[in-house]
Protein backbone atom coordinates (compact mmCIF):
# COMPACT_ATOMS: atom_id res chain seq x y z
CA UNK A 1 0.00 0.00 0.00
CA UNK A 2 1.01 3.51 -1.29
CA UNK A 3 1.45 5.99 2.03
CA UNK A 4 0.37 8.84 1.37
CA UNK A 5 2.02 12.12 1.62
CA UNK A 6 -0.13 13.97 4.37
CA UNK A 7 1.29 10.46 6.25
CA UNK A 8 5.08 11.21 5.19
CA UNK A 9 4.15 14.84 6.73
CA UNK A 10 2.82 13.77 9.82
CA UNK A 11 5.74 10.73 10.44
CA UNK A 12 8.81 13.58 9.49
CA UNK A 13 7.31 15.95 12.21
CA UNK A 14 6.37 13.61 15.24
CA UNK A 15 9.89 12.03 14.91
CA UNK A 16 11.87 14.85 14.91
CA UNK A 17 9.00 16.73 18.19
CA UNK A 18 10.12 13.47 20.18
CA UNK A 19 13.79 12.80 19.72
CA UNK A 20 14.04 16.84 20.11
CA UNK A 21 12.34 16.61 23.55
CA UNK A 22 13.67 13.52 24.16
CA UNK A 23 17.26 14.90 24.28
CA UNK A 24 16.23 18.04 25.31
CA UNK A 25 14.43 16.81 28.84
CA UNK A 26 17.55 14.32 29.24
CA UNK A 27 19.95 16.95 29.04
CA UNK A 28 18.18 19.61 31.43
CA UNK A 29 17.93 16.56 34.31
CA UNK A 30 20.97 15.11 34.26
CA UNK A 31 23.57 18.01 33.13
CA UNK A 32 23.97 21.01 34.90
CA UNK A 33 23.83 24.53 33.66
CA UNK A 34 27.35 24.89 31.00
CA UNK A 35 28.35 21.35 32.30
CA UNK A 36 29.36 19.72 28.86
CA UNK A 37 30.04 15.84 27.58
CA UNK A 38 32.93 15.30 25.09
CA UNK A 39 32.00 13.10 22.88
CA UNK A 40 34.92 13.54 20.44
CA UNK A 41 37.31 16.51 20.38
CA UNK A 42 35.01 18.44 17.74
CA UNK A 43 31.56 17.42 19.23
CA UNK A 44 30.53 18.34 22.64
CA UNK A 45 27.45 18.41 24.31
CA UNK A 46 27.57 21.41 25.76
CA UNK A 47 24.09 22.37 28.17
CA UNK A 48 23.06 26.34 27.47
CA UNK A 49 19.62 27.87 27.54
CA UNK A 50 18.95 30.13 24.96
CA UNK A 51 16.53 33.14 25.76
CA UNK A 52 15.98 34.14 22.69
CA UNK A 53 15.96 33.29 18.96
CA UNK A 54 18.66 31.21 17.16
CA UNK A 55 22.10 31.60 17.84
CA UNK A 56 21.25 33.42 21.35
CA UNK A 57 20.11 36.72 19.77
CA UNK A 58 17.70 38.69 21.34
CA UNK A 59 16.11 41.68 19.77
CA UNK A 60 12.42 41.58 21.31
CA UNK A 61 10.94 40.45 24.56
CA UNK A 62 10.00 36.80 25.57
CA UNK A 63 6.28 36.84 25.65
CA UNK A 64 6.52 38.85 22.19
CA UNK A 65 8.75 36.35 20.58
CA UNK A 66 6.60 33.36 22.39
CA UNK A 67 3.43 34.63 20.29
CA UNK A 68 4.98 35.38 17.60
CA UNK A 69 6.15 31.75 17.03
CA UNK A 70 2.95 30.72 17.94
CA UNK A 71 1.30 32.70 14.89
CA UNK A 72 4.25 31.71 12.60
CA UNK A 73 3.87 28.24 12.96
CA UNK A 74 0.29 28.20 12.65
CA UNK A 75 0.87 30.08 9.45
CA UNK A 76 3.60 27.07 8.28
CA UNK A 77 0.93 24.19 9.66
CA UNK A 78 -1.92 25.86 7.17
CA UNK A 79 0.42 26.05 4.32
CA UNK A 80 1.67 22.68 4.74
CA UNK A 81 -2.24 21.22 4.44
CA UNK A 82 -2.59 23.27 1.33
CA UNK A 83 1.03 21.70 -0.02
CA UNK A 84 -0.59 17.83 0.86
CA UNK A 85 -3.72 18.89 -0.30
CA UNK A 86 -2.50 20.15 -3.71
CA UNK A 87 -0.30 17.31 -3.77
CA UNK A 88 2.96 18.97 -4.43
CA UNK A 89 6.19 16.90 -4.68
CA UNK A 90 7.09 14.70 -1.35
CA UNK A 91 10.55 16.17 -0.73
CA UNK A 92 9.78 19.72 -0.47
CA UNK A 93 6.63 18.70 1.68
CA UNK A 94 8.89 16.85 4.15
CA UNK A 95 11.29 20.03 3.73
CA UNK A 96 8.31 22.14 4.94
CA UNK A 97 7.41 19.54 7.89
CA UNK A 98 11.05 19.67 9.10
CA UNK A 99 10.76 23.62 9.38
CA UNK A 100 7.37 23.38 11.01
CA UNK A 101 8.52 20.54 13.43
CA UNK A 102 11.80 22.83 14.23
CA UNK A 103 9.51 25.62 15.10
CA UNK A 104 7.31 23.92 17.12
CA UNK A 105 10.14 22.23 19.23
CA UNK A 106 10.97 25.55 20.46
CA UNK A 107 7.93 26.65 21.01
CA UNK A 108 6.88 23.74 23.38
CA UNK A 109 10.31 24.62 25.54
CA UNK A 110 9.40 28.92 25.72
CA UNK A 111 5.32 27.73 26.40
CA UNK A 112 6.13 24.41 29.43
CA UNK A 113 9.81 24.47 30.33
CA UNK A 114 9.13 28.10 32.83
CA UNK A 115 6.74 25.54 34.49
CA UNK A 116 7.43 22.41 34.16
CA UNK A 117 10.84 22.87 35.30
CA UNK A 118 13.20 23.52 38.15
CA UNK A 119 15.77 26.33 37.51
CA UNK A 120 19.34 24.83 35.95
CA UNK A 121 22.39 26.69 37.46
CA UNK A 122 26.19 25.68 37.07
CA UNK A 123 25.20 23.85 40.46
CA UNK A 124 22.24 22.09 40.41
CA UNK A 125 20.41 19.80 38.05
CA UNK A 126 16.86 20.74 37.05
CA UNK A 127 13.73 18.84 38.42
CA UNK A 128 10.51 17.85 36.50
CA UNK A 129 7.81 18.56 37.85
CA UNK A 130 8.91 20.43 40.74
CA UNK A 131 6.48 21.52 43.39
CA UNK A 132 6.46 24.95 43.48
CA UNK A 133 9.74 25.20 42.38
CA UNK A 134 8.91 26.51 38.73
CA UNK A 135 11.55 28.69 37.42
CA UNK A 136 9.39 30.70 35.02
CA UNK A 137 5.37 31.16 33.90
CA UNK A 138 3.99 30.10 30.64
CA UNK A 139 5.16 31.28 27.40
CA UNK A 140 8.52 32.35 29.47
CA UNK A 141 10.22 29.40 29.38
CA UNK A 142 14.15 29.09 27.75
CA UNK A 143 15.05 27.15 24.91
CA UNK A 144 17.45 24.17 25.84
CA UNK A 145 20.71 24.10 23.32
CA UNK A 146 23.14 21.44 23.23
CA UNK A 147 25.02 20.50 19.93
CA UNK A 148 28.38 22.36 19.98
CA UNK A 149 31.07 21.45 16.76
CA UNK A 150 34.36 23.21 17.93
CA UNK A 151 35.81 21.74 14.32
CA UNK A 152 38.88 24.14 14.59
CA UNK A 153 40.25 27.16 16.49
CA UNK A 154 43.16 29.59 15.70
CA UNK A 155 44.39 33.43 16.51
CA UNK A 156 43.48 36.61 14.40
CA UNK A 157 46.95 38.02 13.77
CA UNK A 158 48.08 40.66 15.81
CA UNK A 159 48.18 42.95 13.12
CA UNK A 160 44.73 42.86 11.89
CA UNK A 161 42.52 45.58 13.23
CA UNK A 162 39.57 45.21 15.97
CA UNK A 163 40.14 41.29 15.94
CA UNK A 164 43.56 41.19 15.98
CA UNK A 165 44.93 38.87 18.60
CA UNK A 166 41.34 37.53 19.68
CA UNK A 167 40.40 33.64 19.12
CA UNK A 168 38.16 32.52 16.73
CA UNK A 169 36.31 29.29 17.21
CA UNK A 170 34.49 27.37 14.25
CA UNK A 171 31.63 26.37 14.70
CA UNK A 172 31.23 28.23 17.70
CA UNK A 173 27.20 28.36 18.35
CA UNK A 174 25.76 25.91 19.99
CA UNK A 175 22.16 24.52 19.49
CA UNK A 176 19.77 21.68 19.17
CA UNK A 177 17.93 19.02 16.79
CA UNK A 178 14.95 21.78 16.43
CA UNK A 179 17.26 24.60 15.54
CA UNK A 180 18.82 21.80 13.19
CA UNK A 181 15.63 20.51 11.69
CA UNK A 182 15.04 24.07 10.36
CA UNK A 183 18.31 25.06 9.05
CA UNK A 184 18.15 21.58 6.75
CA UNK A 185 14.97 21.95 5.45
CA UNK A 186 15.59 25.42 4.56
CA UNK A 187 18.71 24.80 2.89
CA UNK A 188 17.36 21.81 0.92
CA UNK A 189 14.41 23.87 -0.04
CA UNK A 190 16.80 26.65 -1.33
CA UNK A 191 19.43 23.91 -2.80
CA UNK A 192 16.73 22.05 -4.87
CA UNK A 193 12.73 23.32 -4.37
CA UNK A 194 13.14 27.03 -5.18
CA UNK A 195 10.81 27.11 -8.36
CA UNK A 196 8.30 25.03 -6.22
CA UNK A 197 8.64 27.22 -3.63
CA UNK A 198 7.04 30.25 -6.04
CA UNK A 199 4.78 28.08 -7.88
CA UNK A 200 3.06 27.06 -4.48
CA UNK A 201 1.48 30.57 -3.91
CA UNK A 202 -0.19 30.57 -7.37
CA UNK A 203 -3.56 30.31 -8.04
């Protein structure tokens, strides 16, 4: 039996919602706060919590950046029935469903993590479920990062100017599967889907 693609849609984002929180609720009770696992001498896990939007940055405040992923993913869930409904090709509707399911992995840790959670410090390990021991309220919880690739390191020569003699790390951010999910499904939708990507808001 042919599966269909709405089934392909619903399979790509469920996976990648439960491995994310998977790692992400083994990492916030078992590591504390900047306490890292090397795994090899390029990957580390590495425990942050990111406040704001990807790569740390934060340009807006928490409740408006809460909603606004809210309304943006709603948005991506709509247009992602139209793409299955339409019946547009499989791999940019699983390059959609990796975006959506990135997006909503983030969201679930800013909406439940303020309350579900005790606060991680570079002391303690968080508790779930805590009795009154919630570090935040709804929609103000932090966004649990991970994944950190130092592949190389090396000095700016002295000589340059403004970054002269400073340290430069690559890849220095550190994030998680959701964060992941996104940049790889936007990327292949640039790389290969960019025509179908215009012809999918015609009439």
């Amino acid at each position: 039996m042919k599966l269909s693609k709405g089934f392909w849609a619903i399979a790509v984002i469920l996976l990648i919602l439960l491995a994310d929180q998977a790692i992400k609720i083994w990492i916030k009770t078992h590591l504390m706060l900047y306490e890292e696992i090397r795994i090899t001498d390029w990957f580390l896990l590495r425990f942050v919590e990111n406040n704001g939007m990807a790569m740390g940055i934060e340009v807006v405040g928490k409740l408006f950046l809460s909603i606004f992923r809210i309304i943006a993913s709603a948005g991506i869930i709509y247009y992602l029935y139209l793409l299955v409904k339409k019946n547009f090709k499989l791999g940019y509707i699983i390059c959609v469903s990796m975006i959506f399911a990135g997006a909503v992995g983030n969201i679930i840790d800013s909406i439940f993590y303020g309350v579900i959670f005790s606060e991680s410090t570079p002391y303690t390990v968080a508790q779930l479920f805590p009795l009154g021991e919630e570090y935040g309220t709804w929609l103000h919880g932090k966004v649990v990062d991970m994944f950190y690739f130092p592949l190389f390191e090396f000095t700016w020569p002295s000589w340059l100017p403004w970054i002269g003699g400073e340290n430069f790390t690559f890849f220095r951010y550190i994030f998680n599967l959701a964060d992941a999910s996104i940049s790889v499904g936007v990327v292949v939708l640039i790389l290969f889907f960019r025509n179908t990507f215009s012809k999918s808001f015609e009439k």
